[in-house]
Protein backbone atom coordinates (compact mmCIF):
# COMPACT_ATOMS: atom_id res chain seq x y z
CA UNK A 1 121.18 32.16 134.52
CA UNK A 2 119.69 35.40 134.79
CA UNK A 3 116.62 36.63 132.91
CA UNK A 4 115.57 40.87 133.38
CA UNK A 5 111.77 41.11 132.22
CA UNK A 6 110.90 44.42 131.23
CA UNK A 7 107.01 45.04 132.27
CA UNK A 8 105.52 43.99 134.97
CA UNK A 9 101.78 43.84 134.15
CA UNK A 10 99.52 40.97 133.11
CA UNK A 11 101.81 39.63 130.16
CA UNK A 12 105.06 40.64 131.85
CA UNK A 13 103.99 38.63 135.50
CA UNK A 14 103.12 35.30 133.47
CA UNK A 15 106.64 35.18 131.63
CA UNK A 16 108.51 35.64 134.54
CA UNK A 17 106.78 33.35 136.82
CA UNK A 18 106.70 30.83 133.75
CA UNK A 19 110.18 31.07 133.55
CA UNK A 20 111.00 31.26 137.17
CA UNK A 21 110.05 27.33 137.35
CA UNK A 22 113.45 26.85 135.75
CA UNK A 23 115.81 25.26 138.19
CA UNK A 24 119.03 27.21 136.81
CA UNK A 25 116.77 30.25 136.11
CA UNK A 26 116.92 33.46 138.48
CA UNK A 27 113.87 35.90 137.52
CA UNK A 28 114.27 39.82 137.82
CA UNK A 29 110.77 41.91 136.88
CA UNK A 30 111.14 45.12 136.49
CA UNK A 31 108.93 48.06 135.91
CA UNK A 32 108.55 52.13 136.18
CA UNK A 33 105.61 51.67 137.88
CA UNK A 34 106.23 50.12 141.79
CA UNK A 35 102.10 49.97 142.10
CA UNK A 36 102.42 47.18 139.18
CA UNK A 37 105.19 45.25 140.99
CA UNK A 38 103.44 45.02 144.46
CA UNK A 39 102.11 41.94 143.47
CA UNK A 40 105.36 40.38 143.21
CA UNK A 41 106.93 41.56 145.88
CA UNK A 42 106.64 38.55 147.84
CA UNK A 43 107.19 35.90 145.25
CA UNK A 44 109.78 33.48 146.48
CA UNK A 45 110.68 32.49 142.93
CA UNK A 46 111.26 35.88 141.48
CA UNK A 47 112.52 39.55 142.55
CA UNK A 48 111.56 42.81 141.48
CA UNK A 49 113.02 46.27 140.45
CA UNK A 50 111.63 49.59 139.48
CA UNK A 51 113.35 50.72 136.29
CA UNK A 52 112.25 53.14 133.70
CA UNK A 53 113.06 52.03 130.21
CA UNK A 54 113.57 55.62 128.89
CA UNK A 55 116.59 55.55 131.14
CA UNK A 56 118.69 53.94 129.05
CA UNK A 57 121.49 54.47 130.85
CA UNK A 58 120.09 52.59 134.16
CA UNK A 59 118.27 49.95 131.20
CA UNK A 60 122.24 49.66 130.34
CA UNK A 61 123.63 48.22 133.43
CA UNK A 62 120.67 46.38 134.46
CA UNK A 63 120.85 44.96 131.26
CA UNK A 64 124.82 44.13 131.40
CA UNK A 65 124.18 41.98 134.76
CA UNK A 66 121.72 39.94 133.23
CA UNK A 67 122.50 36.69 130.38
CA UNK A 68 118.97 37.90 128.69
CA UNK A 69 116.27 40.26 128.89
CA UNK A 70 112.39 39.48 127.83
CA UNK A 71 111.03 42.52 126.91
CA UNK A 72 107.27 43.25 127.35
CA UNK A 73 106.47 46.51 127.50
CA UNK A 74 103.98 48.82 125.35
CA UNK A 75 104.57 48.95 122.05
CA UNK A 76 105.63 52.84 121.62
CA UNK A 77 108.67 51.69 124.49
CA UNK A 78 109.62 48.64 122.20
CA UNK A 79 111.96 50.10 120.06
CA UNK A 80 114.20 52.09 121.97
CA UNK A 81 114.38 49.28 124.99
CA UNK A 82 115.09 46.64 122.16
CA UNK A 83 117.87 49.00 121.13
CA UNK A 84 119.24 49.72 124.44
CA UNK A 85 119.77 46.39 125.44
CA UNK A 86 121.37 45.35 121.96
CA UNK A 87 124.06 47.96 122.72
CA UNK A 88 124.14 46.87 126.33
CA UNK A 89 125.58 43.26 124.17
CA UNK A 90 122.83 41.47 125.93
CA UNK A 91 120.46 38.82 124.14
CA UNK A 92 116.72 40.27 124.06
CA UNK A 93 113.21 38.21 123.23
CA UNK A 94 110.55 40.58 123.00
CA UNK A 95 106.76 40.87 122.50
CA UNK A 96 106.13 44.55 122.27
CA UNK A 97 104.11 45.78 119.12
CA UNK A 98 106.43 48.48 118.40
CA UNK A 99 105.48 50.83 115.09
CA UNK A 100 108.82 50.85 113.98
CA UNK A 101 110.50 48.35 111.85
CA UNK A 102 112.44 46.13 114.25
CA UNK A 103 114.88 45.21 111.28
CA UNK A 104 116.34 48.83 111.33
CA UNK A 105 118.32 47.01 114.08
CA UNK A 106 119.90 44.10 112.38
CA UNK A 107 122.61 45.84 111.21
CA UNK A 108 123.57 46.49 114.88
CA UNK A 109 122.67 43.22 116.73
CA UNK A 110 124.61 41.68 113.91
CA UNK A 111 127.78 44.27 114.31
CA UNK A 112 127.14 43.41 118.21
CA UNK A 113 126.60 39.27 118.16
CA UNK A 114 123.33 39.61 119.82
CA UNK A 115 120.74 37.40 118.92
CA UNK A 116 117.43 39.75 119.14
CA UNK A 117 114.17 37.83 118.80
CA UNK A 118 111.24 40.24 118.42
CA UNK A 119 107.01 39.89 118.07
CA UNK A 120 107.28 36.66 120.23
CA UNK A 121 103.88 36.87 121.49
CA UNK A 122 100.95 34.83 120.21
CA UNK A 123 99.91 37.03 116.91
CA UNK A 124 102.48 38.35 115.74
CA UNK A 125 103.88 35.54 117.04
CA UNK A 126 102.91 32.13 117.21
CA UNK A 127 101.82 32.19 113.59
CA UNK A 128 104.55 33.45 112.41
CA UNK A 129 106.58 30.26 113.73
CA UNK A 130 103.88 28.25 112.32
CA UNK A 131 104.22 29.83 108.78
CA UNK A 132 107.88 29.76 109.23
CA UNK A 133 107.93 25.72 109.71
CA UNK A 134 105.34 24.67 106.79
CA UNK A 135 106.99 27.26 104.45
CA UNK A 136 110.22 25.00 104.79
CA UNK A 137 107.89 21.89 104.39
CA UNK A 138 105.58 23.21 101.02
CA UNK A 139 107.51 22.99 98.43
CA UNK A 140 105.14 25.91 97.40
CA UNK A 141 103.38 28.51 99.33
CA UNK A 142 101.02 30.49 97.85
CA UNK A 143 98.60 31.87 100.63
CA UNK A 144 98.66 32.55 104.42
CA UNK A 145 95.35 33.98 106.37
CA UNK A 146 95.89 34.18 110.24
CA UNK A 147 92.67 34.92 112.38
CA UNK A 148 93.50 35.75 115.46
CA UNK A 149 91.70 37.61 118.75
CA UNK A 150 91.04 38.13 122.52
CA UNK A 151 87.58 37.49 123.79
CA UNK A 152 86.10 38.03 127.04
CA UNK A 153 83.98 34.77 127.96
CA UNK A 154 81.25 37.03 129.35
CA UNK A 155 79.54 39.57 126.43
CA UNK A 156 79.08 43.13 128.05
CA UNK A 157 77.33 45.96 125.58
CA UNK A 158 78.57 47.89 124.18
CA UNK A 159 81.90 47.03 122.90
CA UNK A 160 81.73 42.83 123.99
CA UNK A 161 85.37 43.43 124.68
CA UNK A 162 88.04 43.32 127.25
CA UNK A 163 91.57 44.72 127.27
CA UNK A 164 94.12 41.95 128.46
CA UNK A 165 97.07 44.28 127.48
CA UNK A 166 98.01 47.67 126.87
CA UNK A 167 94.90 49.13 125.65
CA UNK A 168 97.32 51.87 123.65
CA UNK A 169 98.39 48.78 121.44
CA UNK A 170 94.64 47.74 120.78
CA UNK A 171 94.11 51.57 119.66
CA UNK A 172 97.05 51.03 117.27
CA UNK A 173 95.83 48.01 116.03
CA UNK A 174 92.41 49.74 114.94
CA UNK A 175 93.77 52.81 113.54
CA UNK A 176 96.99 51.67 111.55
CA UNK A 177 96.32 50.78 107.92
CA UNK A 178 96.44 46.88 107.65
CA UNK A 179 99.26 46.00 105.21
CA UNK A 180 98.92 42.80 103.57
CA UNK A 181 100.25 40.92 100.27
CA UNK A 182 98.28 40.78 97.03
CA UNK A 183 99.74 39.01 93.67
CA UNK A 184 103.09 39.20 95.72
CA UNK A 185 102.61 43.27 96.18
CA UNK A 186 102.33 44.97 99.58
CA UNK A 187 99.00 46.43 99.45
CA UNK A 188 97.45 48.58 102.62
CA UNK A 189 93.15 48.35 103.68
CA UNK A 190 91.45 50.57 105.75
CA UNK A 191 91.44 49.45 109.30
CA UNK A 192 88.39 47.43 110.47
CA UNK A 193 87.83 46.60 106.85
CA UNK A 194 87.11 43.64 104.64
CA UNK A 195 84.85 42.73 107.33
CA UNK A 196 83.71 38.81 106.88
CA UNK A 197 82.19 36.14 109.03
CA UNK A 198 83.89 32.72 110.15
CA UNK A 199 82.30 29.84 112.47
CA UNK A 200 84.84 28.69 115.21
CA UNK A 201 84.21 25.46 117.61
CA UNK A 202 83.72 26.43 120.79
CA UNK A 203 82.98 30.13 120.26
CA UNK A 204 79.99 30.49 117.67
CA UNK A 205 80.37 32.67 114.78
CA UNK A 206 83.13 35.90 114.88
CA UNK A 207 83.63 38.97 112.48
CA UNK A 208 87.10 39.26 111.17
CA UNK A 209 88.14 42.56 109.88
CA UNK A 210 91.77 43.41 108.39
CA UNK A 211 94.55 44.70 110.47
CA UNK A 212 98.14 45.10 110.08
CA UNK A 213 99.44 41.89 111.99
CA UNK A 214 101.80 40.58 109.24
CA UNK A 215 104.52 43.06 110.36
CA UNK A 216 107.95 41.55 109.46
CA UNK A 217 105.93 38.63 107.13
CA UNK A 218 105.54 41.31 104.36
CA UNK A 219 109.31 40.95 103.66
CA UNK A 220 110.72 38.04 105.16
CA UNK A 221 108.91 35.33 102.77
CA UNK A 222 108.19 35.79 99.48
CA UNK A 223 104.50 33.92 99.90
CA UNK A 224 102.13 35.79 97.05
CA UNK A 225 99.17 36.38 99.23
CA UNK A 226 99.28 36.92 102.84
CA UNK A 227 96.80 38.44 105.34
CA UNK A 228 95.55 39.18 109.03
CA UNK A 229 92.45 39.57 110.56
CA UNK A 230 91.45 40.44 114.28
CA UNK A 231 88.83 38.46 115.36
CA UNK A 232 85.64 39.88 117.71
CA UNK A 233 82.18 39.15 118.73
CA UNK A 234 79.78 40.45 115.48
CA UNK A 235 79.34 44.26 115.64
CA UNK A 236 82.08 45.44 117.37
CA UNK A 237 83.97 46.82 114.66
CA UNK A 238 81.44 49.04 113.64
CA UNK A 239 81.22 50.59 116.94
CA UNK A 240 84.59 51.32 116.70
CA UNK A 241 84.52 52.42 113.62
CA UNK A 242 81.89 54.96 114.42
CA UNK A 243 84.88 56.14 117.05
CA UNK A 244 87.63 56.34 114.35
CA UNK A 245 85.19 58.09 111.67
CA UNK A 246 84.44 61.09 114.15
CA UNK A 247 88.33 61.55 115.33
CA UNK A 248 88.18 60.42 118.35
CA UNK A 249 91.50 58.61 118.12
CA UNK A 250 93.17 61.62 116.41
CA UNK A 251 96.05 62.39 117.97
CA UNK A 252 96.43 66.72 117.29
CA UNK A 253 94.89 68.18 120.31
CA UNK A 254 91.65 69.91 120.11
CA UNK A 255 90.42 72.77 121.84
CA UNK A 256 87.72 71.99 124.34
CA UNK A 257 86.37 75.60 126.64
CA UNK A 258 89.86 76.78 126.71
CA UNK A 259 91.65 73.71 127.12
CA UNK A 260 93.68 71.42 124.48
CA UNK A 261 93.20 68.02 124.55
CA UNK A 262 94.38 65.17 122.77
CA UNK A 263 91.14 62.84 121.40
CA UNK A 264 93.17 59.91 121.43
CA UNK A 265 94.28 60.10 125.14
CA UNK A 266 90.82 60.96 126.51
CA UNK A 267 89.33 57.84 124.42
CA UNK A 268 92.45 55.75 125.47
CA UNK A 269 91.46 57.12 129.25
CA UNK A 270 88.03 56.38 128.55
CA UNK A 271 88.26 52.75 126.73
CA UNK A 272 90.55 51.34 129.64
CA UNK A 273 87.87 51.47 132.10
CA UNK A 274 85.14 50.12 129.80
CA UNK A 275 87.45 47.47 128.56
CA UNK A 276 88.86 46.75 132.13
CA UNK A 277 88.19 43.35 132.73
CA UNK A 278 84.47 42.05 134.95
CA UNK A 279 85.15 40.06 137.77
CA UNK A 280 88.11 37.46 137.11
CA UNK A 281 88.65 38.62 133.94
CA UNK A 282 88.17 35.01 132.31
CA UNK A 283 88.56 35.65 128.55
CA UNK A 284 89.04 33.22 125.29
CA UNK A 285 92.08 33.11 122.52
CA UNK A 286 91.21 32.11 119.05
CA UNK A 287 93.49 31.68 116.06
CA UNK A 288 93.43 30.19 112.87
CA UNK A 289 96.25 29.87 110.56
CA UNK A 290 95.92 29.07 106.95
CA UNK A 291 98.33 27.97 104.38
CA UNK A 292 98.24 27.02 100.86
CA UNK A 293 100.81 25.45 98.54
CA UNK A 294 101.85 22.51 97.06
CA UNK A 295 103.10 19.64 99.41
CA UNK A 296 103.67 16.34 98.47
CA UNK A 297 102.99 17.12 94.89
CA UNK A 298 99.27 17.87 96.02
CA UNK A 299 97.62 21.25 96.58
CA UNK A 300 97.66 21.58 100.15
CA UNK A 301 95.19 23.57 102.33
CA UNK A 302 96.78 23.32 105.75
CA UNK A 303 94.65 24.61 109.33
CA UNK A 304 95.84 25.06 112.27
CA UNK A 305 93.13 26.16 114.82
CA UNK A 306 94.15 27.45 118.34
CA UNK A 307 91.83 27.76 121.22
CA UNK A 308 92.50 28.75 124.70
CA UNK A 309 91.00 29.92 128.00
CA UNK A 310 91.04 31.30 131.03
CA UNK A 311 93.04 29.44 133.74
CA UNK A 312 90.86 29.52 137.13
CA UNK A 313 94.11 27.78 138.80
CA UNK A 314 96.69 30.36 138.39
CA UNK A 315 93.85 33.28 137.62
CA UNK A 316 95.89 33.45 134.49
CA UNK A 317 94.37 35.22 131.08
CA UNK A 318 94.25 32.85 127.76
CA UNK A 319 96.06 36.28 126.41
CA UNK A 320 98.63 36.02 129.05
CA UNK A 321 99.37 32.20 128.58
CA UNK A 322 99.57 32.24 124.81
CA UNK A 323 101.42 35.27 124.23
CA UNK A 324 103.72 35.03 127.79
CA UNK A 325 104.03 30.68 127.68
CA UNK A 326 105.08 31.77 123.43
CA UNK A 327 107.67 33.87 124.79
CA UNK A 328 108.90 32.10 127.58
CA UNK A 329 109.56 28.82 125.33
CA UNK A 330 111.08 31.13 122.92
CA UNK A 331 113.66 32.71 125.96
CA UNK A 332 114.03 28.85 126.66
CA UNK A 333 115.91 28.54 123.62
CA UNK A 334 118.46 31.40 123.72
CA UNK A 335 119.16 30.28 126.99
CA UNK A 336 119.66 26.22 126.13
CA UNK A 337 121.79 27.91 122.67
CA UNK A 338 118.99 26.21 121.02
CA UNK A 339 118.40 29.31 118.98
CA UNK A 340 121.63 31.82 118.95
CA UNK A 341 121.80 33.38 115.16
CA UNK A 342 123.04 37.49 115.73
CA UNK A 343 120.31 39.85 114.30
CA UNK A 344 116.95 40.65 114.31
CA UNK A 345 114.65 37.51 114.24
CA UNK A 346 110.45 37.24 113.88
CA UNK A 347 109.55 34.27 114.84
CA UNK A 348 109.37 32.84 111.48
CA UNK A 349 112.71 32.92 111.61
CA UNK A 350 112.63 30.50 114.72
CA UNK A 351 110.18 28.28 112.88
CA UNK A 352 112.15 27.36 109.92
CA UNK A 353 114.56 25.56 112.20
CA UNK A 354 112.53 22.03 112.91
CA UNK A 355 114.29 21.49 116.36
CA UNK A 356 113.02 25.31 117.30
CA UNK A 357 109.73 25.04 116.35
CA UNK A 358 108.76 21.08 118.12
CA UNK A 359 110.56 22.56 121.27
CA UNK A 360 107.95 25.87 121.23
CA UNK A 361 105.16 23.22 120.12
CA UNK A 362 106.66 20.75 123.23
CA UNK A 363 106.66 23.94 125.93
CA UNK A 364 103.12 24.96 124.91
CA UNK A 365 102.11 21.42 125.67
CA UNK A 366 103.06 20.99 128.71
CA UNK A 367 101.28 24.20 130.02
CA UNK A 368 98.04 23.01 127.90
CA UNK A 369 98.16 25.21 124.48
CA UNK A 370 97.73 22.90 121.93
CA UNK A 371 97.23 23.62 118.24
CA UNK A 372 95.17 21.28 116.31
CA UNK A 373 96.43 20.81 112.73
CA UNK A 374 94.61 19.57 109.76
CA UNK A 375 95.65 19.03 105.92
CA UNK A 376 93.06 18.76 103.25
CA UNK A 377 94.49 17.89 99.63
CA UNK A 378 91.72 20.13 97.37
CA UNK A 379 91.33 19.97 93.89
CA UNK A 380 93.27 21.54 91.26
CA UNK A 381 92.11 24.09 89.17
């Protein structure tokens, strides 16, 4: 079988080679940029191909010859690639944040028979699948909280923070109001606000602030309270609050001696190299999922705690391996016909099906992601 991955950086690289282990599995990465492919131009498990995913007509027929495409490009690409390859009648998994509402496309993958899996990364991702699965199990769910964030092992002032993706998508994540469900209404925060404290193993103590990570959760289940929060090392959200207070992620150009520019593209310019990663790069994933509901007849407070790291034997990111080995497992079961339902699908779609959700749990596994999960039956009031 053939798999086209669209984006060859960081995220891209690890799903393909991932994937590329598969015996029956032939690996094309492709990218607009040949710089980002050079890398993998000698791999013996994979090939590689410049292609520009504006171009939809070349996305097209690249698309036609393979029997799916992972898409894992930046966010403001998502959409349009996601569509392209739908019409192309070609099954798609993809992890890009886009802005737009991915379910815009059902109608289409449905008309089509393509089975479209989108936010298949780690958050939204991972905990979608998870709230997918123990929303079938509660009889009852009345709250879900996901912490979730990228950490650099190493603490550099001022920001304490490393970019491990597209550092356009981390600006979108701090400047788009965070959406999240109140007494079963869609509510929307200020970015970077509700700012709160919470101890993790292994890490120390984090600052959580709201952001809009629920995405397709706001309308898929019907769960009364829901929320995400981004998780960083104490005081980093006030620095970059300080940057979104001033305008320097406004997007209208401004005039500067004579010349317009855009304060959002300088600061994205300038942010990449201070958030480029030091030395290897080694960085830390932390997420927390929690759910509340009846189960059992009991009130229910379910945890699920995931922590990851750097991999010194591959030289592969903890962002890379829990969003790209998420993916991958999730590719795994288009390909199998595991998981073949036409239309747009988060991945708490995925999770509601049992066999789905123990085969992503099995895949993580057996590249080391575990999840820990505990259940605590707490008192009714």
């Amino acid at each position: 079988m053939k798999v086209l991955i669209l984006g060859g950086g960081m995220i891209g690289g690890t799903i393909g080679r991932d994937l590329a282990k598969d015996s029956d599995v032939e690996v094309i990465l492709a990218d607009a940029d040949a710089a980002i492919l050079e890398p993998h131009n000698h791999a013996s498990d994979l090939t590689t191909r410049v292609l520009d995913v504006t171009d939809t007509a070349a996305l097209s027929a690249a698309a036609g010859e393979a029997d799916l495409v992972v898409g894992a490009v930046p966010g403001h690409l998502g959409y349009r690639a996601v569509e392209t390859v739908i019409k192309a009648g070609k099954p798609i998994v993809d992890i890009s944040f886009m802005p737009e509402d991915p379910f815009d496309l059902h109608d289409l993958a449905t008309a089509q028979g393509v089975t479209a899996i989108v936010d298949a990364g780690v958050s939204p991702g991972l905990g979608n699948l998870i709230v997918g699965r123990f929303y079938e199990e509660y009889e009852e769910v009345d709250r879900f909280t996901c912490f979730v964030g990228g950490l650099p092992e190493e603490r550099h002032w001022p920001f304490e923070y490393q970019s491990v993706f597209s550092p356009v998508d981390v600006i979108e994540e701090y400047t788009r109001p965070a959406r999240m469900k109140s007494g079963g209404r869609i509510v929307s925060r200020p970015p970077l606000s509700d700012l709160e404290m919470v101890d993790f193993p292994l890490v120390g103590t984090l600052e959580a602030f709201a952001s809009d990570g629920l995405r397709t959760l706001l309308t898929t289940l019907p769960i009364p309270y829901m929320k995400e929060k981004t998780l960083r090392y104490p005081g980093h959200a006030d620095r970059i609050r300080m940057l979104l207070e001033v305008g320097f992620f406004a997007e209208d150009p401004v005039e500067v001696d004579g010349v317009m520019v855009s304060p959002r593209a300088l600061t994205s310019k300038l942010l990449f190299d201070a958030w480029s990663p030091k030395g290897e790069g080694r960085d830390l994933v932390v997420m927390r999922v929690l759910i509340e509901g009846r189960l059992g007849g009991h009130y229910v407070n379910t945890t699920v705690d995931l922590y990851d790291a750097y991999d010194s034997a591959t030289a592969t990111t903890a962002m890379a391996r829990a969003t790209g080995y998420t993916c991958a497992a999730v590719a795994r079961l288009v390909l199998q016909g595991t998981y073949t339902e036409p239309g747009i699908h988060p991945l708490e779609h995925v999770g509601a099906s049992k066999e789905a959700y123990y085969h992503v749990l099995q895949d993580l596994g057996s590249r080391e992601v575990f999840l820990q999960i505990q259940q605590e039956i707490m008192p009714e009031t």
